[in-house]
PDB file of N, CA and C in Angstrom:
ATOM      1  N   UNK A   1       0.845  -1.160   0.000  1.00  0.00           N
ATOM      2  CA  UNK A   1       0.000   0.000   0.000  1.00  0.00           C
ATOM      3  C   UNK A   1       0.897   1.231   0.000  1.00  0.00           C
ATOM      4  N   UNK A   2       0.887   2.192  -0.739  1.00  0.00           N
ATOM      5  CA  UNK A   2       1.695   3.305  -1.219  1.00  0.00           C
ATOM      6  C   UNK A   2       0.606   4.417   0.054  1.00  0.00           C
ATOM      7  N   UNK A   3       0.664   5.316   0.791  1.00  0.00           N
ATOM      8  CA  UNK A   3       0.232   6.555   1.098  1.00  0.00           C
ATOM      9  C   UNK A   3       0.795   7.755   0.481  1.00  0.00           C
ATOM     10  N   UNK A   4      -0.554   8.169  -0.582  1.00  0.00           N
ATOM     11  CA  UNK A   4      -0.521   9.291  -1.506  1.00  0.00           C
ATOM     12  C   UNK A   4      -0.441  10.568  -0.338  1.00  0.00           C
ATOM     13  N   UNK A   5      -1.300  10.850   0.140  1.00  0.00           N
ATOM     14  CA  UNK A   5      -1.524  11.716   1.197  1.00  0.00           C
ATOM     15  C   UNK A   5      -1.853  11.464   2.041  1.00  0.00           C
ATOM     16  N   UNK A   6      -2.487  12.690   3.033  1.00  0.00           N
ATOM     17  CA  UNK A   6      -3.771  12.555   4.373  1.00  0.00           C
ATOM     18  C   UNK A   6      -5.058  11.639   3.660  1.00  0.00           C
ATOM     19  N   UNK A   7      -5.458  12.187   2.629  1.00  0.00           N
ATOM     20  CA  UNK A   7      -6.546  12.077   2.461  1.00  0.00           C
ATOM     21  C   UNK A   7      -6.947  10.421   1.363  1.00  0.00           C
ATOM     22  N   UNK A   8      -5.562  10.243   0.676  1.00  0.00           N
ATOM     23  CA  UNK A   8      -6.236   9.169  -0.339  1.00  0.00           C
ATOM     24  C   UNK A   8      -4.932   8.012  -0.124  1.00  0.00           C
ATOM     25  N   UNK A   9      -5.284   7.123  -0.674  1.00  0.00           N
ATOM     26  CA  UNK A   9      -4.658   5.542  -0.813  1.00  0.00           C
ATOM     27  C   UNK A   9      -4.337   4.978  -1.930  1.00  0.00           C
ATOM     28  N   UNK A  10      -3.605   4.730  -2.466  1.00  0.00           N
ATOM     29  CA  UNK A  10      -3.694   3.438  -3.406  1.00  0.00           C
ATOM     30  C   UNK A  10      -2.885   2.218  -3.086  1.00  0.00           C
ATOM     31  N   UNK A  11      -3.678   1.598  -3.645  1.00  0.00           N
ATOM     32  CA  UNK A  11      -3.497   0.636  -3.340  1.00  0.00           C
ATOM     33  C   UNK A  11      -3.829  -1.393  -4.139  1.00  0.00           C
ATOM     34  N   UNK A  12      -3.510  -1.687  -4.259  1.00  0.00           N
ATOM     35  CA  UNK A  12      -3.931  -3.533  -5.035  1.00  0.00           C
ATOM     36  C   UNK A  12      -5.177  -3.616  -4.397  1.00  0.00           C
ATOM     37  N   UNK A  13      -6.212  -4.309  -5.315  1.00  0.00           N
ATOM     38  CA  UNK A  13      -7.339  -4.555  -4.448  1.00  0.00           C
ATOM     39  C   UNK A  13      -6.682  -5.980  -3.827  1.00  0.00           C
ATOM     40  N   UNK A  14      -6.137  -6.384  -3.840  1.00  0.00           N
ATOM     41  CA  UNK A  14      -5.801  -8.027  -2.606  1.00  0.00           C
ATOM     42  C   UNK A  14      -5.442  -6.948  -1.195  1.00  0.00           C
ATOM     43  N   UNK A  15      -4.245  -5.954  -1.356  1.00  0.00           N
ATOM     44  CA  UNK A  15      -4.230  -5.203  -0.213  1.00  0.00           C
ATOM     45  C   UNK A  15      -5.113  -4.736   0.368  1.00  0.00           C
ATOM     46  N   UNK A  16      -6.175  -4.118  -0.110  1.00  0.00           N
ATOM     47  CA  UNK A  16      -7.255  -3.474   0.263  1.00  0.00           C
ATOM     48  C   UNK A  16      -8.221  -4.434   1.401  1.00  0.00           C
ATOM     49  N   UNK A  17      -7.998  -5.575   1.097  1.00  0.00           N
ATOM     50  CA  UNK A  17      -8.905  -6.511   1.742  1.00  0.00           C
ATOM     51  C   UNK A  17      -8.840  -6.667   3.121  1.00  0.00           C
ATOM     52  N   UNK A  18     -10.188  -6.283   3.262  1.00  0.00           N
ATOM     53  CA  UNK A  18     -10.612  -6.215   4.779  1.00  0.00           C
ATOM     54  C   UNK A  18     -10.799  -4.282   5.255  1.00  0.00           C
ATOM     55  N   UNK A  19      -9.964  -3.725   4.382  1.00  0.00           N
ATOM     56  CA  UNK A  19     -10.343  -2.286   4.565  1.00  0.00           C
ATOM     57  C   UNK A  19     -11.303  -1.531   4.352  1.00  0.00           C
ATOM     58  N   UNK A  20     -11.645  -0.393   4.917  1.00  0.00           N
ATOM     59  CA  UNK A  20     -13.010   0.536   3.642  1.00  0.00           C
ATOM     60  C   UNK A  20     -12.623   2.055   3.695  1.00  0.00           C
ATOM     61  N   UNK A  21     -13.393   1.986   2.935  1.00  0.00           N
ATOM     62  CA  UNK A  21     -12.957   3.566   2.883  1.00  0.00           C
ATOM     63  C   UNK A  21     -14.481   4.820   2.138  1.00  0.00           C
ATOM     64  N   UNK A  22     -14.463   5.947   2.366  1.00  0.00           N
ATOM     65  CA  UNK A  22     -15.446   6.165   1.708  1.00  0.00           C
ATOM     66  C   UNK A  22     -15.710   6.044   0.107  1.00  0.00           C
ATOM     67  N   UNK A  23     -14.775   6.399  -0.400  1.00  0.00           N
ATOM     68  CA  UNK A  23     -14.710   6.508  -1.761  1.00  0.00           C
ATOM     69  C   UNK A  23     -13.729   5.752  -2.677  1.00  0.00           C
ATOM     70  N   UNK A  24     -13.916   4.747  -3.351  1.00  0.00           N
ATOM     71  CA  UNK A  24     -13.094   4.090  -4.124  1.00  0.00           C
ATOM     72  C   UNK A  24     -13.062   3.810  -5.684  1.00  0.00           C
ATOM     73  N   UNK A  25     -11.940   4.308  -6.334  1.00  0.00           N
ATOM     74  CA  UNK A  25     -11.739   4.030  -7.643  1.00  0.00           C
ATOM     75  C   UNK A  25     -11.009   2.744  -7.860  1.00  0.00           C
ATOM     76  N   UNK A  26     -11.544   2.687  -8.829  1.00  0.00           N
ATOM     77  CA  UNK A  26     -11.181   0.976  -9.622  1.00  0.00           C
ATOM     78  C   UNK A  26     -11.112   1.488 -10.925  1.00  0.00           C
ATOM     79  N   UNK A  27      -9.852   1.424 -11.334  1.00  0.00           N
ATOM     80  CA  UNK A  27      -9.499   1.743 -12.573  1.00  0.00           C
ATOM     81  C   UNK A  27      -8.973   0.355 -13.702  1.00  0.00           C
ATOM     82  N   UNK A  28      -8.822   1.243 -14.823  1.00  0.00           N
ATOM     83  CA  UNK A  28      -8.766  -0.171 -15.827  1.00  0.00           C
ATOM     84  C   UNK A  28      -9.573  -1.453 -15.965  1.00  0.00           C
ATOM     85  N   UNK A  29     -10.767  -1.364 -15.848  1.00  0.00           N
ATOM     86  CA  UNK A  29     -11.741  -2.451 -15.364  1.00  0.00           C
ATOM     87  C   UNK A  29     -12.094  -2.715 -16.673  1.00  0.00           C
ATOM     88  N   UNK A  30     -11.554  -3.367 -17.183  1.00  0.00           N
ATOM     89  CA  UNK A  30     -11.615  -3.751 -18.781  1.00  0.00           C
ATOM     90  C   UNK A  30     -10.904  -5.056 -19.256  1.00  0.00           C
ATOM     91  N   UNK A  31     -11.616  -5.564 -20.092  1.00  0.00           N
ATOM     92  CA  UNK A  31     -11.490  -7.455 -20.485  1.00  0.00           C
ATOM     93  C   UNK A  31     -10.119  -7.521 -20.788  1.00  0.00           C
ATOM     94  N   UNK A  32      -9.315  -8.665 -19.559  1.00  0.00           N
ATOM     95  CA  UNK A  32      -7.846  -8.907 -19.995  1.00  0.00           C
ATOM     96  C   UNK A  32      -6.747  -8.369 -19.125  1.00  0.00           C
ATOM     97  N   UNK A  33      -7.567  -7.018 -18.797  1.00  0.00           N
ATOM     98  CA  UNK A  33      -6.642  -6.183 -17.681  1.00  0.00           C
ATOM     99  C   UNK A  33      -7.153  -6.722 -16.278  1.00  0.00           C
ATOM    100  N   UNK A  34      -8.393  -6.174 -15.872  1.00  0.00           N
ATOM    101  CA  UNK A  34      -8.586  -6.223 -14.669  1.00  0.00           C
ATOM    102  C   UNK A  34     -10.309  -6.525 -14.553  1.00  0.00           C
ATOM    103  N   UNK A  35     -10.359  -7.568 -13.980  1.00  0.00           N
ATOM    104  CA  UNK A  35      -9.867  -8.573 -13.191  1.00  0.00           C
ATOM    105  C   UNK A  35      -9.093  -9.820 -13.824  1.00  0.00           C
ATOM    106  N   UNK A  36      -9.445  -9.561 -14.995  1.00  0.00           N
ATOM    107  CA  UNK A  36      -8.763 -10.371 -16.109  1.00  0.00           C
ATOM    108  C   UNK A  36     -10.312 -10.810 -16.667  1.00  0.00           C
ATOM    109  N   UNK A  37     -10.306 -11.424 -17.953  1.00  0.00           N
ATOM    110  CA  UNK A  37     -11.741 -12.123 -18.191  1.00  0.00           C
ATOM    111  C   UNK A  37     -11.474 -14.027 -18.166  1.00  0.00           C
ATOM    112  N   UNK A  38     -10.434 -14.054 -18.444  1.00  0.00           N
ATOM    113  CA  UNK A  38      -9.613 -15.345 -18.541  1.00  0.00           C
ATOM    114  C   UNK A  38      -8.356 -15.712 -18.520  1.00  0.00           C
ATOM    115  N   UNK A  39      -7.912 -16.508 -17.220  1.00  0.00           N
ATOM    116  CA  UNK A  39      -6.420 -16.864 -17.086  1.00  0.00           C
ATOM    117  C   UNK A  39      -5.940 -17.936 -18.036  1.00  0.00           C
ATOM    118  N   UNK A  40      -5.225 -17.621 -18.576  1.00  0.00           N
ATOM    119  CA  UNK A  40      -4.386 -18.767 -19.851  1.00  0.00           C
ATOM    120  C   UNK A  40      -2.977 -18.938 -19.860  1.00  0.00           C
ATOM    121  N   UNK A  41      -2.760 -19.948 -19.223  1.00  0.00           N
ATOM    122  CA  UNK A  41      -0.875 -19.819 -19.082  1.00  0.00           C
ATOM    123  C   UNK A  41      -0.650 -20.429 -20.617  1.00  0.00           C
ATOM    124  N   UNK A  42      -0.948 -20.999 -21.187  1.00  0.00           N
ATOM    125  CA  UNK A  42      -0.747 -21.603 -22.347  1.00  0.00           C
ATOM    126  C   UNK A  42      -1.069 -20.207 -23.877  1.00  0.00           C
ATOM    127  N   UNK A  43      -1.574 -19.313 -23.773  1.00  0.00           N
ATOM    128  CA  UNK A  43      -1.661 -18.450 -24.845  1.00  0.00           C
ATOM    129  C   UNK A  43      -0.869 -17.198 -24.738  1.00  0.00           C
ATOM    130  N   UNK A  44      -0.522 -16.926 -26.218  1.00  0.00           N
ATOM    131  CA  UNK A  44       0.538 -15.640 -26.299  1.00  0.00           C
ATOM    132  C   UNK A  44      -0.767 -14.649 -27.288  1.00  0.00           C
ATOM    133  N   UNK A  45      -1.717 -14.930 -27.336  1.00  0.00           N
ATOM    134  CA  UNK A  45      -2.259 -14.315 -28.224  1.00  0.00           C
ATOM    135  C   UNK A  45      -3.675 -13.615 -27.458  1.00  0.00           C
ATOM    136  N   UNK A  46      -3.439 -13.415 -26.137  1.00  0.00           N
ATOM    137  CA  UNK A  46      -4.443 -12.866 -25.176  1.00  0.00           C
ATOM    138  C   UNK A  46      -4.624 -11.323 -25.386  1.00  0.00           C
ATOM    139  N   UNK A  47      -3.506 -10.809 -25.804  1.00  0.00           N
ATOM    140  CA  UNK A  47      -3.575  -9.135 -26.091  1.00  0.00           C
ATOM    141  C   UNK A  47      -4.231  -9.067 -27.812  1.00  0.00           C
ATOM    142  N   UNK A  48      -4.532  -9.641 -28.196  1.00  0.00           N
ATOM    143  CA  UNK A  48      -5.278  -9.233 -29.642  1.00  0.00           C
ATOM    144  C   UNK A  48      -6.637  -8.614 -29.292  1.00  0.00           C
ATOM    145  N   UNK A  49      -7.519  -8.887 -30.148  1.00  0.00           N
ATOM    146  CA  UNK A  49      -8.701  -8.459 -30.194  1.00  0.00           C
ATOM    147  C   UNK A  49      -9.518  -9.925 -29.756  1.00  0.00           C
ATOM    148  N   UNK A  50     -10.616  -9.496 -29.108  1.00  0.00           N
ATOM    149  CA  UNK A  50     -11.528 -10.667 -28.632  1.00  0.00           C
ATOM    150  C   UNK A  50     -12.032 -11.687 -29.490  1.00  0.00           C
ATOM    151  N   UNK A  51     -12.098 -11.200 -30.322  1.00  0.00           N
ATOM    152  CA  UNK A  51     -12.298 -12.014 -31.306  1.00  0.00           C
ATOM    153  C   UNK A  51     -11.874 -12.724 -32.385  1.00  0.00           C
ATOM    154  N   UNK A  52     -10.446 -12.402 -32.056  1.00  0.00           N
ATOM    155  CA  UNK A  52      -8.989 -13.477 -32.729  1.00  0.00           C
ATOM    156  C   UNK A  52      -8.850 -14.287 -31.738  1.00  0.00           C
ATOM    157  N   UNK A  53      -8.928 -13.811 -30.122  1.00  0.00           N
ATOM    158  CA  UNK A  53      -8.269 -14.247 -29.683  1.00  0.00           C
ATOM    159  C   UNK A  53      -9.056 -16.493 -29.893  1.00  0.00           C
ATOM    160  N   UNK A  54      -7.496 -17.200 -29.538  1.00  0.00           N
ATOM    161  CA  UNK A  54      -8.476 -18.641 -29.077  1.00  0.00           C
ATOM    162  C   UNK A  54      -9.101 -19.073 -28.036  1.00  0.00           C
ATOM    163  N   UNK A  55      -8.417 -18.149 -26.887  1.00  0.00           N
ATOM    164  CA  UNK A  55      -9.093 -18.455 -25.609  1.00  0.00           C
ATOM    165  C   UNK A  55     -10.224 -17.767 -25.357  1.00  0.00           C
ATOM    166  N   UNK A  56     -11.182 -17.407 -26.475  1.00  0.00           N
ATOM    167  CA  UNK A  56     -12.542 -17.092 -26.594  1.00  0.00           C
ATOM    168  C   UNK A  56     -13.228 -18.150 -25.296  1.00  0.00           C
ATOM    169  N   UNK A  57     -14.124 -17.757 -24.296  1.00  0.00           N
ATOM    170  CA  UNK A  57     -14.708 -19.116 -23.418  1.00  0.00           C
ATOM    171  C   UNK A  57     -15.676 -19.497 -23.753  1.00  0.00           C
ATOM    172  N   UNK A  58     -16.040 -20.615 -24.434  1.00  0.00           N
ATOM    173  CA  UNK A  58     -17.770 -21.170 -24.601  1.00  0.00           C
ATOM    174  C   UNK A  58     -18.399 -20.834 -23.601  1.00  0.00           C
ATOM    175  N   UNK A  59     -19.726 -20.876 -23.969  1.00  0.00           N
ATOM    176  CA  UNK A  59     -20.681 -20.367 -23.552  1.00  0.00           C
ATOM    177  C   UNK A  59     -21.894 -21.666 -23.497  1.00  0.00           C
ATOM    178  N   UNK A  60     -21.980 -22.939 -22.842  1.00  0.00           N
ATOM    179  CA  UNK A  60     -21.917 -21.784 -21.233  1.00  0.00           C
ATOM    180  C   UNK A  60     -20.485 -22.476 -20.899  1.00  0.00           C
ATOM    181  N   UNK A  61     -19.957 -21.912 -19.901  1.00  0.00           N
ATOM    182  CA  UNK A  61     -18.739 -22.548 -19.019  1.00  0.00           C
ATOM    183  C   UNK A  61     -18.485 -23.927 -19.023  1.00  0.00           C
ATOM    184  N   UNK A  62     -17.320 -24.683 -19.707  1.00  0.00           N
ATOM    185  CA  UNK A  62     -17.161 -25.650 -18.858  1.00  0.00           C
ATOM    186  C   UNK A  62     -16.583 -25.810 -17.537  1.00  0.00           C
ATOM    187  N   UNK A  63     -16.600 -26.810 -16.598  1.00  0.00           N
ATOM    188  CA  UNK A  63     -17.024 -27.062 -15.086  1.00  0.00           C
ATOM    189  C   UNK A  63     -15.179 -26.695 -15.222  1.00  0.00           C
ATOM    190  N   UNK A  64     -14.384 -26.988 -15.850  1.00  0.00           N
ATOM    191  CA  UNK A  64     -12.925 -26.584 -15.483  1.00  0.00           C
ATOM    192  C   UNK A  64     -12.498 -25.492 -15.124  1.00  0.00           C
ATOM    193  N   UNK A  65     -13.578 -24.651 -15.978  1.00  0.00           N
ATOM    194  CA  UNK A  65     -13.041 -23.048 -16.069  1.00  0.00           C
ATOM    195  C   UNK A  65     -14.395 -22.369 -14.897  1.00  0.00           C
ATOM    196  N   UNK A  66     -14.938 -22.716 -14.333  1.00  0.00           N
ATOM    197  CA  UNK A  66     -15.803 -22.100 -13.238  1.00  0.00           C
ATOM    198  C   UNK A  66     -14.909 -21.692 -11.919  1.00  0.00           C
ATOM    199  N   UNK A  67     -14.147 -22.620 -11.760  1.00  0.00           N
ATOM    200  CA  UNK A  67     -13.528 -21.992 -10.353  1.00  0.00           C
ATOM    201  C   UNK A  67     -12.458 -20.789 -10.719  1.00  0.00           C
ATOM    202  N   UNK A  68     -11.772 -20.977 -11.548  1.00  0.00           N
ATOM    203  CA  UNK A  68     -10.907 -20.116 -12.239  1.00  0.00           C
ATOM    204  C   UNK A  68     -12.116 -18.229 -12.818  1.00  0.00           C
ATOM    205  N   UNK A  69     -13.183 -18.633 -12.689  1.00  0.00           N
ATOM    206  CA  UNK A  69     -14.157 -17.576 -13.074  1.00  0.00           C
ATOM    207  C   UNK A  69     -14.348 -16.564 -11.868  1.00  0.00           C
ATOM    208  N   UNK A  70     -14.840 -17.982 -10.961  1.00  0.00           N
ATOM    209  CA  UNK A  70     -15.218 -17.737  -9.996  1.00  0.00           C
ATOM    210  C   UNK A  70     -14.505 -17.109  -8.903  1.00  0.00           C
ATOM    211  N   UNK A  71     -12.868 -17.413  -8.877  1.00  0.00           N
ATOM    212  CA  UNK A  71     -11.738 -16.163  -8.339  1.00  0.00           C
ATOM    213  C   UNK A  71     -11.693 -15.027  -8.744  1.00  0.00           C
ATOM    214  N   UNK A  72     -12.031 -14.795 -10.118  1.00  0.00           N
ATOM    215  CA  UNK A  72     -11.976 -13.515 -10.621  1.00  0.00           C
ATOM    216  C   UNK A  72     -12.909 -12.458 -10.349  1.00  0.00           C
ATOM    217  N   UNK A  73     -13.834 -13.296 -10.539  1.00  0.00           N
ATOM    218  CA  UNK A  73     -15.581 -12.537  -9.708  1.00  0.00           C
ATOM    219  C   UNK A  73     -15.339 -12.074  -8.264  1.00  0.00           C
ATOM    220  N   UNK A  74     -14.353 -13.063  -7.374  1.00  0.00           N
ATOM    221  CA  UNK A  74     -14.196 -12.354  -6.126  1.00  0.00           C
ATOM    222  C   UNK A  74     -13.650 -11.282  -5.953  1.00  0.00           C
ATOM    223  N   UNK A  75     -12.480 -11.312  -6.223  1.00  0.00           N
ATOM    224  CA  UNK A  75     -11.114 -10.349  -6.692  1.00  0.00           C
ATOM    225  C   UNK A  75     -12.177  -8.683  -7.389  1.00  0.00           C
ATOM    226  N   UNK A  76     -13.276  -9.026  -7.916  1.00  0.00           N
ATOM    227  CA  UNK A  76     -13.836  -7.773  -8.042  1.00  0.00           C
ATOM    228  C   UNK A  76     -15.018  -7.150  -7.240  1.00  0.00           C
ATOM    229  N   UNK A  77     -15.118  -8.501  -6.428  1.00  0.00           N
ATOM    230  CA  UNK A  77     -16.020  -8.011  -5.463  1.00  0.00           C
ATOM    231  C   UNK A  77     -15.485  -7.373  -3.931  1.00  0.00           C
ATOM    232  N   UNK A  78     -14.149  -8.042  -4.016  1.00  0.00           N
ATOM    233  CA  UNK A  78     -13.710  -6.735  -3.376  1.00  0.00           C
ATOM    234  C   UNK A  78     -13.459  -5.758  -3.144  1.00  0.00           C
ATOM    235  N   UNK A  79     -12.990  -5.593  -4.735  1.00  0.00           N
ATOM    236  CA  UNK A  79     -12.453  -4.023  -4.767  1.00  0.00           C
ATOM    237  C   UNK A  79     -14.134  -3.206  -4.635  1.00  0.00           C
ATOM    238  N   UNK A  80     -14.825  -4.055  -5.352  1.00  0.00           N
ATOM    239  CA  UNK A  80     -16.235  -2.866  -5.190  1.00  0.00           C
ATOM    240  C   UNK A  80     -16.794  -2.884  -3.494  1.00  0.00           C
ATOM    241  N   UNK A  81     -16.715  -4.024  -3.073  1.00  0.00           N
ATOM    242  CA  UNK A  81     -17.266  -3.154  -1.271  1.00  0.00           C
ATOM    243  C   UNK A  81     -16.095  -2.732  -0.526  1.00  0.00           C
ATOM    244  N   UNK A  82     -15.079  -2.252  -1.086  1.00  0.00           N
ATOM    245  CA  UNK A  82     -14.086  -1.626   0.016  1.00  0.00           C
ATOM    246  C   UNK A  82     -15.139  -0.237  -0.091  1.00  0.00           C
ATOM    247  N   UNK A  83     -16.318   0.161  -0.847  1.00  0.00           N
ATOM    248  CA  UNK A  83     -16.171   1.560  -0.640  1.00  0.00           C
ATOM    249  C   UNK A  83     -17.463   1.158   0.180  1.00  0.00           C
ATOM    250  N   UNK A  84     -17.734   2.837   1.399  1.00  0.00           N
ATOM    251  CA  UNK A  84     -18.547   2.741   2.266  1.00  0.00           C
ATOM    252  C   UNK A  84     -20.089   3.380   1.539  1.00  0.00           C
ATOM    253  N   UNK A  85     -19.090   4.286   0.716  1.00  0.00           N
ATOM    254  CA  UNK A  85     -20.362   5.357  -0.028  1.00  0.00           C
ATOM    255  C   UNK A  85     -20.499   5.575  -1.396  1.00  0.00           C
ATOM    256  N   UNK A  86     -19.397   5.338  -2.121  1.00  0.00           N
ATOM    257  CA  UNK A  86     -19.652   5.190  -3.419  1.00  0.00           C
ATOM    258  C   UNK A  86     -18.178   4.218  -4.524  1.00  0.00           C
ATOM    259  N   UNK A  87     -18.638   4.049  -5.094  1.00  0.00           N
ATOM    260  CA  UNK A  87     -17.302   3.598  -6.454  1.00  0.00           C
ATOM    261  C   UNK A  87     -17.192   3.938  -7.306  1.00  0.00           C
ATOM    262  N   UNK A  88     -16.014   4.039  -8.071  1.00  0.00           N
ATOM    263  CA  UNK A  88     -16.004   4.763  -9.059  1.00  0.00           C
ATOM    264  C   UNK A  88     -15.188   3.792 -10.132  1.00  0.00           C
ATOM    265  N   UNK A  89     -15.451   3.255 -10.798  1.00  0.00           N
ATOM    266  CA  UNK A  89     -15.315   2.649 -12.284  1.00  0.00           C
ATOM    267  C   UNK A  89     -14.632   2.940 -12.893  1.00  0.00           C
ATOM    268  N   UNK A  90     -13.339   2.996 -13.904  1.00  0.00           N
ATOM    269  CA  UNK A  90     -13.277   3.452 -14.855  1.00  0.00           C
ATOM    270  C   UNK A  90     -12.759   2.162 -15.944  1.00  0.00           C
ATOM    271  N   UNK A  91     -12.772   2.495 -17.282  1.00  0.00           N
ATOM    272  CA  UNK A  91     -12.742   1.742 -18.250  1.00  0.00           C
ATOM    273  C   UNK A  91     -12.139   2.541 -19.461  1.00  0.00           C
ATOM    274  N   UNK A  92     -10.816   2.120 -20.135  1.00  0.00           N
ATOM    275  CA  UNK A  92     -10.881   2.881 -21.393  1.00  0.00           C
ATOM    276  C   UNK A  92     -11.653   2.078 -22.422  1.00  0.00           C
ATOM    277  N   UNK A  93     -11.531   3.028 -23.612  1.00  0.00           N
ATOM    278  CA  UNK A  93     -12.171   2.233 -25.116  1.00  0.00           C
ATOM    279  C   UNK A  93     -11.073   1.275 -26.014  1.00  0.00           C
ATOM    280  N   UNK A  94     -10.107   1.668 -25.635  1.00  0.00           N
ATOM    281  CA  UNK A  94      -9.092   1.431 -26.244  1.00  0.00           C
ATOM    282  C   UNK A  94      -8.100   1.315 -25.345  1.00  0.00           C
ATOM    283  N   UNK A  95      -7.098   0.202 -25.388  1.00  0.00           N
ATOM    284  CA  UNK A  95      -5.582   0.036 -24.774  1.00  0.00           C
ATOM    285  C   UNK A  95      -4.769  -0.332 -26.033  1.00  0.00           C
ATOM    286  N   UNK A  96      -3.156  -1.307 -25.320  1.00  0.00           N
ATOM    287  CA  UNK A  96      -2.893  -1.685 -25.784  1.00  0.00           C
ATOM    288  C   UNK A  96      -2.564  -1.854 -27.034  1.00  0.00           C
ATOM    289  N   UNK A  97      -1.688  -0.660 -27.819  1.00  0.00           N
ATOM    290  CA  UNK A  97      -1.398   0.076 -29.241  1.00  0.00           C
ATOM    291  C   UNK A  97      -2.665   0.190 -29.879  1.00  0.00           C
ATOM    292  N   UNK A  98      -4.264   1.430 -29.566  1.00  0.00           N
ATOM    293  CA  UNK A  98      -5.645   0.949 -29.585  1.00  0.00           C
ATOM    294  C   UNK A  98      -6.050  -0.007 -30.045  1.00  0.00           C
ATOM    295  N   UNK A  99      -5.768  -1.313 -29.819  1.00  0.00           N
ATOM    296  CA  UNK A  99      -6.690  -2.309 -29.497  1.00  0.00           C
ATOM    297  C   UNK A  99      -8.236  -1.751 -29.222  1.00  0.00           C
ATOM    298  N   UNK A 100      -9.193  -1.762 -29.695  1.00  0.00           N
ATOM    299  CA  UNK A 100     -10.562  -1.888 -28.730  1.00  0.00           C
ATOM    300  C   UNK A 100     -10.995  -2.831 -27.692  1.00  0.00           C
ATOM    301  N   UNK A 101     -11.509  -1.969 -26.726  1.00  0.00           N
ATOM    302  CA  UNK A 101     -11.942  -2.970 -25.346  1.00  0.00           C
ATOM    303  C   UNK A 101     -12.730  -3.487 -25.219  1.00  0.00           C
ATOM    304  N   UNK A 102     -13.092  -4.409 -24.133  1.00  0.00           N
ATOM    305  CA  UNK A 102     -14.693  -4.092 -24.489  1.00  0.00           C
ATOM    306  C   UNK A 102     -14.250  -3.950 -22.336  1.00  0.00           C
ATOM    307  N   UNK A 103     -15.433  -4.014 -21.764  1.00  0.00           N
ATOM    308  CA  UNK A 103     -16.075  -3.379 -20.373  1.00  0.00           C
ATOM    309  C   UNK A 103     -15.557  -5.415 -19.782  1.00  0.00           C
ATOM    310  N   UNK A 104     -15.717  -5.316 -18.234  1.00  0.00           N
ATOM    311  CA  UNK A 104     -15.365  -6.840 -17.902  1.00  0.00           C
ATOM    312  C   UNK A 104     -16.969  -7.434 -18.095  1.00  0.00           C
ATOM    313  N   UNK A 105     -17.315  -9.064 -18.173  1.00  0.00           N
ATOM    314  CA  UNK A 105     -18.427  -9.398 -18.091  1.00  0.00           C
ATOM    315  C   UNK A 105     -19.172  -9.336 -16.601  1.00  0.00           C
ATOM    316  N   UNK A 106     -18.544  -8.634 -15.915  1.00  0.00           N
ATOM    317  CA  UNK A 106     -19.058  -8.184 -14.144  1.00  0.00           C
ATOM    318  C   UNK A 106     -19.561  -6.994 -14.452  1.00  0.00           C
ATOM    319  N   UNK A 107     -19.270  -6.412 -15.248  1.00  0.00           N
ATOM    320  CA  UNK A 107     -20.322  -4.839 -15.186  1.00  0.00           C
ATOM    321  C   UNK A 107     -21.924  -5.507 -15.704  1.00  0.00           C
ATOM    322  N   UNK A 108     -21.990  -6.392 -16.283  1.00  0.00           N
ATOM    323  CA  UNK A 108     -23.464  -6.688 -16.692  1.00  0.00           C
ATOM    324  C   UNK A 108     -24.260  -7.293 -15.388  1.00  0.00           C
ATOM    325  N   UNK A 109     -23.242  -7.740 -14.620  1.00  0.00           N
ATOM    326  CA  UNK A 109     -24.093  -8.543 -13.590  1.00  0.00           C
ATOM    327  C   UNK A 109     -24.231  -7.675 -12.746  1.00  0.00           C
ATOM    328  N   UNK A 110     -23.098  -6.499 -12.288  1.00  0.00           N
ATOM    329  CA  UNK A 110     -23.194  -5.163 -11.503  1.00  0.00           C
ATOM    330  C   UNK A 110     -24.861  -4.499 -11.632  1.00  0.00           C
ATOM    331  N   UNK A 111     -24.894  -4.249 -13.065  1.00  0.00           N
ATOM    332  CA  UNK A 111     -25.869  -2.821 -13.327  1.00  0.00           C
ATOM    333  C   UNK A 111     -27.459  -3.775 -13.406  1.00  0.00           C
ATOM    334  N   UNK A 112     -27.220  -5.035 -13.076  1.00  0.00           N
ATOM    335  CA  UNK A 112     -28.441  -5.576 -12.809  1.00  0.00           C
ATOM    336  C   UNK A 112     -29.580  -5.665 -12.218  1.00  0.00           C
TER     337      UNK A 112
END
C-alpha cells in the first residue's frame, strides 16, 4: 500500500482486503486487464482483439473453467465493497497500441 496523502490511498485490491474507505476508484476495469476475463498460461495471443483471440470461453462454461471464473468474480467483489459510499469505475475504449476494449463481463451482472 503506497500513502498518496492525508486524504487518499492506493493501493492492489488483494491489499485493500478487509479495509473501507469512503470513496473508491477501480481503474482499468476492462477485459484482460482487470480482473482479467480469462487466465491462460498456455496463450501468447491474449492481447489481440476478442475475437482473434483462441481463448474465446464457450458459452456456457465448462465445469474446469468455473472456479478459475469464480476467483476472478471475487477479486472484483472486493475491490467494489471496500467503498462505504460510493465507487467509481473506470474503463478505457481502447488500450494496448488501440486495441478496442470491451467493459469486464461483471459490469453486466453489476448494473443488474
Amino acid at each position: 500500500m503506497v500513502n498518496c496523502s492525508l486524504s487518499s490511498r492506493q493501493t492492489t485490491v488483494h491489499g485493500a482486503k478487509g479495509l473501507e474507505w469512503d470513496y473508491v476508484f477501480l481503474t482499468d476495469i476492462e477485459r484482460w486487464v482487470f480482473p482479467g476475463y480469462y487466465t491462460c498460461n498456455n496463450c501468447s495471443n491474449k492481447f489481440f482483439t476478442p475475437n482473434n483471440c483462441r481463448c474465446l470461453l464457450p458459452n456456457p462454461l465448462p465445469s474446469e473453467f468455473k472456479e478459475t471464473a469464480l476467483d476472478k468474480l471475487s477479486v472484483f467483489y472486493v475491490g467494489v465493497t471496500r467503498a462505504k459510499k460510493q465507487v467509481f469505475a473506470s474503463a478505457s475504449s481502447t488500450c494496448l497500441d488501440l486495441i478496442a476494449t470491451k467493459k469486464v463481463v461483471f459490469f453486466r451482472v453489476w448494473h443488474q
